[in-house]
Protein backbone atom coordinates (compact mmCIF):
# COMPACT_ATOMS: atom_id res chain seq x y z
CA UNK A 1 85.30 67.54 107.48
CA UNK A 2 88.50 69.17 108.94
CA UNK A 3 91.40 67.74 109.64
CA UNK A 4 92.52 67.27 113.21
CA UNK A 5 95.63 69.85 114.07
CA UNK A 6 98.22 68.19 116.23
CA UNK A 7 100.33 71.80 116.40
CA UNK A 8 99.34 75.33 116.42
CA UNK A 9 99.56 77.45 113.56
CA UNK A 10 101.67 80.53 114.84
CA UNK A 11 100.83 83.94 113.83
CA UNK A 12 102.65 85.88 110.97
CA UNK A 13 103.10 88.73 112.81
CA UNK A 14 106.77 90.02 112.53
CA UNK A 15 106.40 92.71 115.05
CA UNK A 16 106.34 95.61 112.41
CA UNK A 17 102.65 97.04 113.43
CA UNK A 18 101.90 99.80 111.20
CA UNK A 19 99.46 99.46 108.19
CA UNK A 20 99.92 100.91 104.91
CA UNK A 21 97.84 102.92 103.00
CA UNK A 22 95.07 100.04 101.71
CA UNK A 23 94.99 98.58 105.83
CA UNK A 24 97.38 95.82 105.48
CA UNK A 25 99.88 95.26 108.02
CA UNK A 26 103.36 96.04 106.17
CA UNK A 27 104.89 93.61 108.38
CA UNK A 28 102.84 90.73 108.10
CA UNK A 29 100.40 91.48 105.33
CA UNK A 30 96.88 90.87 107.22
CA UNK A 31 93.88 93.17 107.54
CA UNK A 32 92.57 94.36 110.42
CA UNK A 33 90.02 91.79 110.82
CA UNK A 34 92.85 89.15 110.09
CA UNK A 35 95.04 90.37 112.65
CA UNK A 36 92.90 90.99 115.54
CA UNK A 37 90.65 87.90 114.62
CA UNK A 38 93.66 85.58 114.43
CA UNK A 39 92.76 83.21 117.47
CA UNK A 40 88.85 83.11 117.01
CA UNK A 41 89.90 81.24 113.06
CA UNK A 42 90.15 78.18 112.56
CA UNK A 43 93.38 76.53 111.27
CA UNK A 44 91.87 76.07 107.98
CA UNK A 45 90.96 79.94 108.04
CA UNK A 46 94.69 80.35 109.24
CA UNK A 47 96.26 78.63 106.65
CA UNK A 48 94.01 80.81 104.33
CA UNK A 49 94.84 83.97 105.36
CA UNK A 50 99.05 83.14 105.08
CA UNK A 51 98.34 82.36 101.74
CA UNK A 52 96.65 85.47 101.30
CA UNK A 53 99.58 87.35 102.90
CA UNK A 54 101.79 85.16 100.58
CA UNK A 55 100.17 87.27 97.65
CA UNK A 56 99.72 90.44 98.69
CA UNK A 57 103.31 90.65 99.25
CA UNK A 58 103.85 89.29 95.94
CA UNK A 59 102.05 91.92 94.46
CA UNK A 60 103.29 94.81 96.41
CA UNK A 61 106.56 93.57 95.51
CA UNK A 62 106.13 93.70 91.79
CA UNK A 63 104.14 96.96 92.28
CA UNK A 64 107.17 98.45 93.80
CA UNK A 65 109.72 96.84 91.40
CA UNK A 66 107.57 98.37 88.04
CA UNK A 67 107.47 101.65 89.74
CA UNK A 68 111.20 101.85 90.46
CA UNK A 69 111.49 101.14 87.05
CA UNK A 70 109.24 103.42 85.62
CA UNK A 71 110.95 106.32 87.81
CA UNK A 72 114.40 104.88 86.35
CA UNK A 73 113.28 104.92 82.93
CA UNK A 74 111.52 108.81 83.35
CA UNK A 75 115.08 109.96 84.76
CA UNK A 76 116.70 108.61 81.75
CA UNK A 77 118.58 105.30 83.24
CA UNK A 78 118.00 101.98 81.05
CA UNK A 79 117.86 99.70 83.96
CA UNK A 80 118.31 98.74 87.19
CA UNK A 81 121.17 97.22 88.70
CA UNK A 82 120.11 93.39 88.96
CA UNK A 83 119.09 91.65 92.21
CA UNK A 84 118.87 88.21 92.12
CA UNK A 85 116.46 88.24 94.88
CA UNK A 86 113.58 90.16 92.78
CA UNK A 87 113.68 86.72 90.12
CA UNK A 88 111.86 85.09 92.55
CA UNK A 89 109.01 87.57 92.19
């Protein structure tokens, strides 16, 4: 059984509306399907699908953090300069 919603849950979207190269949003992280679907789910499904979003930033976070590194490490540089931002990740 669901639990009754007392308040909408409002849509991710950021307003950046351009997908990247695997069809996620690079604004808000949904797929197609998520993002043109968003009103038919249910708040359960809703929920769902910002946790998704949650990870696949996550990931294409670290993706982009390894490759910076890798490129840093190829031109010769031991590191980069710290961000205390990227701990979180």
């Amino acid at each position: 059984m669901e639990q009754l919603e007392f308040f909408n849950i409002p849509s991710p979207c950021r307003g950046i509306c351009r997908t990247d190269n695997r069809g996620y949003c690079v604004g808000c992280m949904r797929s197609r399907e998520e993002r043109f679907n968003w009103l038919e789910f249910t708040p359960t499904q809703q929920r769902n699908i910002i946790r998704l979003c949650r990870q696949r930033l996550i990931r294409k976070l670290r993706a982009e953090k390894a490759n910076a590194l890798a490129d840093a490490q190829a031109n010769g540089q031991d590191a980069l300069p710290d961000n205390p931002q990227e701990e979180l990740f």
